[in-house]
C-alpha atoms as a PDB file:
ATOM      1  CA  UNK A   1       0.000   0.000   0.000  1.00  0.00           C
ATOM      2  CA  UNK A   2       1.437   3.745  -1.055  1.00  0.00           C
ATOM      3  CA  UNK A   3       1.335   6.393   1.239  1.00  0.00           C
ATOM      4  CA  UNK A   4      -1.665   7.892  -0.439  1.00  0.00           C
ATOM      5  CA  UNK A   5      -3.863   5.169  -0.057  1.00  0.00           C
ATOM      6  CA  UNK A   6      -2.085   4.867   3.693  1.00  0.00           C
ATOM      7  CA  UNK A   7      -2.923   8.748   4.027  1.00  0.00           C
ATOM      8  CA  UNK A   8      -6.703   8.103   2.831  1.00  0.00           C
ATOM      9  CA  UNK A   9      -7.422   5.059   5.068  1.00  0.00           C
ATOM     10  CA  UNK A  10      -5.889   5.958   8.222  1.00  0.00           C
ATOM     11  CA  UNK A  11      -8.074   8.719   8.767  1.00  0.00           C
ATOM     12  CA  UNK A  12     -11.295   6.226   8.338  1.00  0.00           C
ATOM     13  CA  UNK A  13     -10.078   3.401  10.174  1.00  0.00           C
ATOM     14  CA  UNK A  14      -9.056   5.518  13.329  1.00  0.00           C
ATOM     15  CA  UNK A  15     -13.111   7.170  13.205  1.00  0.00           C
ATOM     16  CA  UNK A  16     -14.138   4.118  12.936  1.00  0.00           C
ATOM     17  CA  UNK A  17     -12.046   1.561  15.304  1.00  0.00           C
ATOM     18  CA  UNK A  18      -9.928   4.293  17.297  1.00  0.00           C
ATOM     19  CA  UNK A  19      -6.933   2.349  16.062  1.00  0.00           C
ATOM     20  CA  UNK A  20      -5.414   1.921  13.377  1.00  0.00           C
ATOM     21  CA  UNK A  21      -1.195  -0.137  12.182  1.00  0.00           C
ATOM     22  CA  UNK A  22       0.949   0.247   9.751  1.00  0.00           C
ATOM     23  CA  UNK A  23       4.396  -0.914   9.232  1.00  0.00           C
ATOM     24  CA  UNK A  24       8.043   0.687   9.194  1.00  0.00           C
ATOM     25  CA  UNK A  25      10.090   0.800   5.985  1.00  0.00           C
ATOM     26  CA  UNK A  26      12.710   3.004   7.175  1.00  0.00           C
ATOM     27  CA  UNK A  27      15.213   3.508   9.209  1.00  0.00           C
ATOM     28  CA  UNK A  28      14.952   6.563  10.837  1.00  0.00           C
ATOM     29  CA  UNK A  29      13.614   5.755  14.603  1.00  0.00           C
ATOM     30  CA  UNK A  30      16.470   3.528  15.031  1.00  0.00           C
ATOM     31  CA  UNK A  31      17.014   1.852  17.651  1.00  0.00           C
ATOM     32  CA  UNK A  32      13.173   1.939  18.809  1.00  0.00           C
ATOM     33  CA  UNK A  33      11.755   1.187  15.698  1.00  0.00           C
ATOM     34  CA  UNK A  34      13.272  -0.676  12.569  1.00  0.00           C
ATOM     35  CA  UNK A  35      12.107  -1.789   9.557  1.00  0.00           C
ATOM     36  CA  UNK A  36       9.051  -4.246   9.194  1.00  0.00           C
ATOM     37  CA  UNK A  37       8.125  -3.114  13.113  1.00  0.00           C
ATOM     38  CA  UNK A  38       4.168  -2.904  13.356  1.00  0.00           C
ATOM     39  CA  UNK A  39       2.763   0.048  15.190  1.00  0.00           C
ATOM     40  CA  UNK A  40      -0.115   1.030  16.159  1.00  0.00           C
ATOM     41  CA  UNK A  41      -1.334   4.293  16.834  1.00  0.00           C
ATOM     42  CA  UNK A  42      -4.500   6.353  18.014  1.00  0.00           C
ATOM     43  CA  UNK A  43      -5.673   9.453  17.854  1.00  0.00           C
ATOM     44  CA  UNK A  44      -5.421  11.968  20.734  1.00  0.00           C
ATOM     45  CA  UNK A  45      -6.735  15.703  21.551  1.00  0.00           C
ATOM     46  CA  UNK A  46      -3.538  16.771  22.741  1.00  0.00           C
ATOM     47  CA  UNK A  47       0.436  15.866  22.115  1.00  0.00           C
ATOM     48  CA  UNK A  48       3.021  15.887  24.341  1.00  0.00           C
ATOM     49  CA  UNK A  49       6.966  16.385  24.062  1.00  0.00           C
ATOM     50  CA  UNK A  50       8.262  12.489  23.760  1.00  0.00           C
ATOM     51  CA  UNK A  51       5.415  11.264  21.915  1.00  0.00           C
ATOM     52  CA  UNK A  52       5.966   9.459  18.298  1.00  0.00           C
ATOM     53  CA  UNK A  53       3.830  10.937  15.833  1.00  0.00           C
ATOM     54  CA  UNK A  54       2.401   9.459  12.323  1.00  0.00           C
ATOM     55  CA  UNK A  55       2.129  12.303  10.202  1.00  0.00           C
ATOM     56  CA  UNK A  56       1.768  13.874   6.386  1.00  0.00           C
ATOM     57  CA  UNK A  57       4.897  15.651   5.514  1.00  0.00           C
ATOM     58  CA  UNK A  58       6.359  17.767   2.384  1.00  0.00           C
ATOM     59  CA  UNK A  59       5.123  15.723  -1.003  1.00  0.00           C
ATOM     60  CA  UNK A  60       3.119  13.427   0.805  1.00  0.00           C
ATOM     61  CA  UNK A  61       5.609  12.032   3.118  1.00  0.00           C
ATOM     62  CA  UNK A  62       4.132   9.762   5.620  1.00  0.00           C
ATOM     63  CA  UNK A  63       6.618   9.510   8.642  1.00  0.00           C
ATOM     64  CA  UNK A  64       6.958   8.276  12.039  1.00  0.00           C
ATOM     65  CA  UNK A  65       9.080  10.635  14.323  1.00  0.00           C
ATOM     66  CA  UNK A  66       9.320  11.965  17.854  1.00  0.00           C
ATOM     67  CA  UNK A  67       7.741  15.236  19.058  1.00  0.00           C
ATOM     68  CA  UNK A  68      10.238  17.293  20.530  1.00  0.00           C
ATOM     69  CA  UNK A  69       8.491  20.607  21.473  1.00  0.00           C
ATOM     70  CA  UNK A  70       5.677  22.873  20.459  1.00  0.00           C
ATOM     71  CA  UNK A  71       5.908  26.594  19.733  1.00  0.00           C
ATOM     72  CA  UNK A  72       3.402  28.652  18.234  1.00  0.00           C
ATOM     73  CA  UNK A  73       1.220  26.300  16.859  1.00  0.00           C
ATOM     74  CA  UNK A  74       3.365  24.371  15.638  1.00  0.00           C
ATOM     75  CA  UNK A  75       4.731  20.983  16.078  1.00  0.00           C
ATOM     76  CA  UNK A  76       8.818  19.833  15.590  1.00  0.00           C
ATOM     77  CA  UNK A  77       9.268  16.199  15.203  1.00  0.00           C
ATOM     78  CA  UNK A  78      12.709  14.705  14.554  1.00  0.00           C
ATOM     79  CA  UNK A  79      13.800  10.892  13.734  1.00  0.00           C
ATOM     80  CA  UNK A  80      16.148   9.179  16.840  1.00  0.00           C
ATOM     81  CA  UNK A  81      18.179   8.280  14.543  1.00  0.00           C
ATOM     82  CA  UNK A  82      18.063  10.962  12.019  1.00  0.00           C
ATOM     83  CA  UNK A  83      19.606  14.720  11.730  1.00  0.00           C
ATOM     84  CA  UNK A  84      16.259  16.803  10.555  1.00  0.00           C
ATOM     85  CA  UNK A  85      13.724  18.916  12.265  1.00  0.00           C
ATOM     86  CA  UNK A  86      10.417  18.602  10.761  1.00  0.00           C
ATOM     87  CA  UNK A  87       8.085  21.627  11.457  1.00  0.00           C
ATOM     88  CA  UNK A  88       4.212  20.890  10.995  1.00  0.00           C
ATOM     89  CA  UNK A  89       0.426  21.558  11.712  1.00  0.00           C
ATOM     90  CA  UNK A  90      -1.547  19.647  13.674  1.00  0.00           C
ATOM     91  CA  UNK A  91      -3.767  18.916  10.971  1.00  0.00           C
ATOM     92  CA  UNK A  92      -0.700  16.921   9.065  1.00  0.00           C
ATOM     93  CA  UNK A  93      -0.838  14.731  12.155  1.00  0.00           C
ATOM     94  CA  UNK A  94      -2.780  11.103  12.122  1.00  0.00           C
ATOM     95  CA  UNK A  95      -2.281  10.056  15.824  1.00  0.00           C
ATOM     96  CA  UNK A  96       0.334   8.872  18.002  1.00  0.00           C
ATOM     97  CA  UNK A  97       2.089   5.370  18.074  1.00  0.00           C
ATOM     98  CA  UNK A  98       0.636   3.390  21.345  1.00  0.00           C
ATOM     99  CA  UNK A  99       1.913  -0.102  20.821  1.00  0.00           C
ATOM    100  CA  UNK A 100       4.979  -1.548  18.885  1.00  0.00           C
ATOM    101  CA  UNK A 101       4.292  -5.405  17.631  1.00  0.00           C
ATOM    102  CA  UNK A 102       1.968  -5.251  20.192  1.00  0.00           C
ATOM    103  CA  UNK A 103       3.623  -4.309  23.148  1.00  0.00           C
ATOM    104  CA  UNK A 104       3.638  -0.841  25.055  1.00  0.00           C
ATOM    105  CA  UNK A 105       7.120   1.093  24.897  1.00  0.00           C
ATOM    106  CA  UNK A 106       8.265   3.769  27.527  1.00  0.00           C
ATOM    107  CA  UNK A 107       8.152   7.465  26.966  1.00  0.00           C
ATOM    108  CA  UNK A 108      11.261   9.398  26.583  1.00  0.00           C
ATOM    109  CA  UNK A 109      11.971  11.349  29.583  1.00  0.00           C
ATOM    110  CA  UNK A 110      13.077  15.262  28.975  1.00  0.00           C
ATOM    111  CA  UNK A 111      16.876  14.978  28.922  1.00  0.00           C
ATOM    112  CA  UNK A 112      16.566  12.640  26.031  1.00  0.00           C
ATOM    113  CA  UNK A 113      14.354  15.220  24.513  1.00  0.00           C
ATOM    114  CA  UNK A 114      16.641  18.319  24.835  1.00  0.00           C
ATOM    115  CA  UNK A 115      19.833  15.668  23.700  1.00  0.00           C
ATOM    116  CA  UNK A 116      17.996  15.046  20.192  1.00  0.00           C
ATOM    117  CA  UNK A 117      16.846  18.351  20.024  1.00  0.00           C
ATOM    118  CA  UNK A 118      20.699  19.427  20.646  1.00  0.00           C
ATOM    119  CA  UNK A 119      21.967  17.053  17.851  1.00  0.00           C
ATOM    120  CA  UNK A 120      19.834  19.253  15.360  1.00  0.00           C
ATOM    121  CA  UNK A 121      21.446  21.927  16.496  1.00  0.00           C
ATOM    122  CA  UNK A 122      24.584  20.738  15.609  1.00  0.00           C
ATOM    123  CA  UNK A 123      24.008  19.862  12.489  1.00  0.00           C
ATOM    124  CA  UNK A 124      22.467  23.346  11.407  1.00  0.00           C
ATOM    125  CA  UNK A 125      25.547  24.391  12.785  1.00  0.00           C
ATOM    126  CA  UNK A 126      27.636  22.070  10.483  1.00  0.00           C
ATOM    127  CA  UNK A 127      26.130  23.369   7.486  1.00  0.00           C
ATOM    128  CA  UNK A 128      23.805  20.420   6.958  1.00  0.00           C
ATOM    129  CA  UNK A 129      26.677  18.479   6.776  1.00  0.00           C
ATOM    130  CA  UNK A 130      25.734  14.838   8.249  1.00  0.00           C
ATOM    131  CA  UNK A 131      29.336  13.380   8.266  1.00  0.00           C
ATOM    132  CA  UNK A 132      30.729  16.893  10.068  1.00  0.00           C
ATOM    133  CA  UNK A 133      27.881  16.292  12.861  1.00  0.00           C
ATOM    134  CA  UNK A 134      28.689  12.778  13.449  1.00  0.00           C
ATOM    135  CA  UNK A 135      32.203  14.582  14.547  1.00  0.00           C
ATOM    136  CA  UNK A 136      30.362  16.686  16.895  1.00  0.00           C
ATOM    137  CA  UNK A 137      31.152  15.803  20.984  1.00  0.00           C
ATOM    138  CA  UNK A 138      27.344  16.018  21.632  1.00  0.00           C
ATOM    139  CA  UNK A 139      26.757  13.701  18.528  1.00  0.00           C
ATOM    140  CA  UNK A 140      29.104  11.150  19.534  1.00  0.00           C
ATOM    141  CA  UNK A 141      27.352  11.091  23.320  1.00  0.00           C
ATOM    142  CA  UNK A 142      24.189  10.853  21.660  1.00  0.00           C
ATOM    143  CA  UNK A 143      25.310   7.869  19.704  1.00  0.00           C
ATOM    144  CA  UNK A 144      26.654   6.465  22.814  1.00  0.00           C
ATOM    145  CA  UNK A 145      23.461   6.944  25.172  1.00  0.00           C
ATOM    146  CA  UNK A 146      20.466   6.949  22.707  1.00  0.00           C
ATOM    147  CA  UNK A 147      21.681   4.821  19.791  1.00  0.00           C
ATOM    148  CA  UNK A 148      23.847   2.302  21.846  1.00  0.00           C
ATOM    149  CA  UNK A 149      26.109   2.176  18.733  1.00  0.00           C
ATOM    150  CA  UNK A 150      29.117   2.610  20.719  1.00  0.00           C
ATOM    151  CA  UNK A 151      32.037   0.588  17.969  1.00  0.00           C
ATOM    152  CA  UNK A 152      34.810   1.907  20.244  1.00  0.00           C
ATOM    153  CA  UNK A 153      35.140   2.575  23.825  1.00  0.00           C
ATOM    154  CA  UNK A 154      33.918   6.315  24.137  1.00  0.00           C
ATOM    155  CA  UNK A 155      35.835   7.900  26.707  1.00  0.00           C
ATOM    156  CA  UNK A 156      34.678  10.900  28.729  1.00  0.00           C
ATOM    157  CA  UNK A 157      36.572  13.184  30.093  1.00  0.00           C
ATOM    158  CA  UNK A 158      35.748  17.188  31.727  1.00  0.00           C
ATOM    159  CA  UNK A 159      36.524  19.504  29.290  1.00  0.00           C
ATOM    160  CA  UNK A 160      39.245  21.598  31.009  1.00  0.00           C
ATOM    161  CA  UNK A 161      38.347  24.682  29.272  1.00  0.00           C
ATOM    162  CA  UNK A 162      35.559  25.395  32.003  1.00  0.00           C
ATOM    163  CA  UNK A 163      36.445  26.910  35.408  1.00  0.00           C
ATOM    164  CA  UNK A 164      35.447  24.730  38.346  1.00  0.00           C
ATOM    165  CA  UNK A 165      34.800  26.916  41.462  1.00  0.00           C
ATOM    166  CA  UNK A 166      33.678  25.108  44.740  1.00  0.00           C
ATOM    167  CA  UNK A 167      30.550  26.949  46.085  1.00  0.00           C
ATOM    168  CA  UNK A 168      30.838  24.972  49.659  1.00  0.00           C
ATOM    169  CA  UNK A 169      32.357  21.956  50.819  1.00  0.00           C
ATOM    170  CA  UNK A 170      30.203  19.150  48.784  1.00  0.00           C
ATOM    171  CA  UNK A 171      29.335  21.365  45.766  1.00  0.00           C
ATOM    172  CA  UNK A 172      31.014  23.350  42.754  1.00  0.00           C
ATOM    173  CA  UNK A 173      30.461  25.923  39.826  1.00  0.00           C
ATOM    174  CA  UNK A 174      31.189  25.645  36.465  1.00  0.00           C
ATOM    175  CA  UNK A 175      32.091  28.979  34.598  1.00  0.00           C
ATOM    176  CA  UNK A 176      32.517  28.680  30.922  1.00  0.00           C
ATOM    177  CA  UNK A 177      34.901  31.179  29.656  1.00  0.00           C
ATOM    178  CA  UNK A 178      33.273  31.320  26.202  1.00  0.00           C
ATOM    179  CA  UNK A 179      29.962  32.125  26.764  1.00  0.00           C
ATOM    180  CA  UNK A 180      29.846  33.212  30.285  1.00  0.00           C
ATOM    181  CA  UNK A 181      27.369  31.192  31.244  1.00  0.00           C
ATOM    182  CA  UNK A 182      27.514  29.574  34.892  1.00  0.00           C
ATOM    183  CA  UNK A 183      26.334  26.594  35.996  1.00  0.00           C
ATOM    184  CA  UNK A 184      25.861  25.330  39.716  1.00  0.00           C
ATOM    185  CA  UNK A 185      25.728  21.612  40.113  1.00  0.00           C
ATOM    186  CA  UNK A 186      24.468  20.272  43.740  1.00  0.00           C
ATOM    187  CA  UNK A 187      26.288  17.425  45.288  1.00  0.00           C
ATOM    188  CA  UNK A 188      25.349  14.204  42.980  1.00  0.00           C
ATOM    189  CA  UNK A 189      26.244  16.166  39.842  1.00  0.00           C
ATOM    190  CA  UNK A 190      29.183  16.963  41.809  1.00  0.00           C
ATOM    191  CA  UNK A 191      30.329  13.823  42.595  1.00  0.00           C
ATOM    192  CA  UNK A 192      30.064  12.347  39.012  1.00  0.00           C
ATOM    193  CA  UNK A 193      32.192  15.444  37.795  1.00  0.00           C
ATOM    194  CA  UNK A 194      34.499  14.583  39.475  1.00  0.00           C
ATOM    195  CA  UNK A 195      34.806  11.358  39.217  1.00  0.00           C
ATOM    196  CA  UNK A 196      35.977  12.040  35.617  1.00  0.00           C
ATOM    197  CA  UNK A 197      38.968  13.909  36.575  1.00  0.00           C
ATOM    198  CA  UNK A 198      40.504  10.906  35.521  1.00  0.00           C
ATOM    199  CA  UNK A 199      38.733  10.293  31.420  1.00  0.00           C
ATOM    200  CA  UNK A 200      37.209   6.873  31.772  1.00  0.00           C
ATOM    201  CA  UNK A 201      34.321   4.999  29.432  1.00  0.00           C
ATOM    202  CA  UNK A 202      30.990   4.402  31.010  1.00  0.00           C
ATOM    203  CA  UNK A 203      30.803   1.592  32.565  1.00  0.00           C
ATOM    204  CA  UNK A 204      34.126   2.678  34.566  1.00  0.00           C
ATOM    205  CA  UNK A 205      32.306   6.082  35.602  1.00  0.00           C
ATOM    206  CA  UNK A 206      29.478   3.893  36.843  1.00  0.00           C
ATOM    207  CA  UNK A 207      31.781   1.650  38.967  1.00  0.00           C
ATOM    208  CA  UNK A 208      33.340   4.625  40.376  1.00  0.00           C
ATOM    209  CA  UNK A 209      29.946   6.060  41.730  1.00  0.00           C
ATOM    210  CA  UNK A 210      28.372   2.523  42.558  1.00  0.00           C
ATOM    211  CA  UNK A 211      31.931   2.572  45.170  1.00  0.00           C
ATOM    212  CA  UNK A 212      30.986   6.531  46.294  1.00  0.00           C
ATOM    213  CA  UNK A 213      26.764   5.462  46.247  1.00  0.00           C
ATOM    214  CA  UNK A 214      27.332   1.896  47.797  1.00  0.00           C
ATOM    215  CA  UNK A 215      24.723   0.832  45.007  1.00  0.00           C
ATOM    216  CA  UNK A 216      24.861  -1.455  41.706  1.00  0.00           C
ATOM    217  CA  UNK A 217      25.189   0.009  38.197  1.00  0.00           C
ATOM    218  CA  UNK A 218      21.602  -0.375  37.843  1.00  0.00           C
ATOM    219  CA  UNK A 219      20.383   1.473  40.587  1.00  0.00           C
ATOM    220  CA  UNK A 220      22.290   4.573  39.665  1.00  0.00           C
ATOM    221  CA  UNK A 221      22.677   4.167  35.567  1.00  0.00           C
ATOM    222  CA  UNK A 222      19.589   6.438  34.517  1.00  0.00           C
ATOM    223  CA  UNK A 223      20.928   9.551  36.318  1.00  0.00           C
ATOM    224  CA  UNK A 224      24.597   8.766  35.154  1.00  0.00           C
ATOM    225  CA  UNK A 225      23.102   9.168  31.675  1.00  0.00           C
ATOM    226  CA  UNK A 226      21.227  12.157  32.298  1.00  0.00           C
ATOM    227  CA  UNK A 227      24.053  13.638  33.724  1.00  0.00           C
ATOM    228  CA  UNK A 228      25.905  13.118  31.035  1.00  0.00           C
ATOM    229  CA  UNK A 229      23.611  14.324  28.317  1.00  0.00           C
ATOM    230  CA  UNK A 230      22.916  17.622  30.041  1.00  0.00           C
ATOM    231  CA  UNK A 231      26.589  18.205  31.059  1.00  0.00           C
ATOM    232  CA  UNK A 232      27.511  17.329  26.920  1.00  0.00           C
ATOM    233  CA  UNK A 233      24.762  20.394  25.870  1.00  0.00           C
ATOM    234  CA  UNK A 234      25.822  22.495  28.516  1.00  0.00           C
ATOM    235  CA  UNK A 235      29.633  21.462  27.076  1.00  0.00           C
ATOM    236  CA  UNK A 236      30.917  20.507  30.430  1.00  0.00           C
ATOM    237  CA  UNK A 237      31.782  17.214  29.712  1.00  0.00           C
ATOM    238  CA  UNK A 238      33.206  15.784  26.063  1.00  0.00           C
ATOM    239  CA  UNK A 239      34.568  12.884  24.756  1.00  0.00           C
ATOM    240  CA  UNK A 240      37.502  11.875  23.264  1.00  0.00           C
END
């Protein structure tokens, strides 16, 4: 089935049954969805910031990509595994995916949000240019914490360009020279920074702080990665 007779259908079948599936051809929501995944998806009155969308794009495009925010009216989706920020109506949108082969999947909390959002960012800034982005530091700790594509040991490190300035006895500051901006960690965020005084991969970091927390790598990964993706945007930390 094309996506015109997908675009004429859906719209009938979700009035009708509330629910409607299609499968994925592409590759684009990699790792959460690949090709020949079924989803299903439903209608809803509102749409929130995490959600995957099925919508209408440029030339009849049928796609199925992540919400990232809503300004104005106006609704920016983005592939997980893509570079592109698409900017629609709500009226190009058919519903939201609810199932995937039939089984519930877990909505992206916000730091994943503002990490994709920041890898678009990075490519306008490289010109469009998807093999100059894939150089980027925030790229490359997207890769590593969203994709889990990680070929090589990725190795993070502070970036010793930023000023650290303790604030009391448990806590510090971060100036960054560059754009002046300040940032004031409280004691967790603390403790991971400095934990990578000495660069190490992840799974090192995590054994470090599961010694500091008393706690298994489980128990603690979730905010090691959020950590990590906020200090990468904020350009605290970087890989190498």
């Amino acid at each position: 089935m094309n996506s015109y007779s997908v675009e004429r259908i859906l719209p009938l079948l979700l009035k009708s049954k509330g629910e409607a599936e299609i499968g994925v051809i592409g590759k684009s929501m990699n790792p959460l969805l690949f090709k020949g995944d079924k989803v299903m998806l439903a209608a809803a009155e509102e749409y929130e910031a995490g959600d995957v969308l099925v919508f209408r794009y440029k030339n009849g495009e049928l796609l199925i990509h992540r919400l990232l925010f809503v300004q104005d009216g106006r609704y920016f989706c983005k592939g997980d595994n893509s570079f592109r920020l698409e900017d629609l109506s709500k009226e190009q949108i058919f519903g939201k995916v609810i199932r995937v082969n039939g089984k519930a999947f877990c909505p992206w909390p916000a730091w994943k949000i503002r990490l994709s959002y920041a890898v678009n960012r990075a490519f306008f800034a490289s010109r469009y240019d998807v093999k100059k982005t894939k150089q980027t530091n925030i790229y490359k700790i997207y890769q590593n914490l969203i994709l889990k594509k990680e070929v090589l040991t990725m190795i993070y490190r502070q970036n010793k360009q930023m000023d650290i300035i303790p604030t009391d006895e448990n806590t510090v500051a971060v100036f960054d020279p560059d754009s002046g901006d300040t940032h004031f960690l409280d004691e967790t965020a603390t403790d991971i920074l400095k934990s990578l005084e000495s660069p190490c991969d992840f799974e090192t970091l995590l054994a470090r702080l599961c010694e500091i927390y008393d706690a298994s790598p489980e128990d603690i990964r979730a905010d090691v990665e959020e950590f990590l993706a906020d200090m990468a945007i904020k350009k605290v930390v970087e890989v190498q």
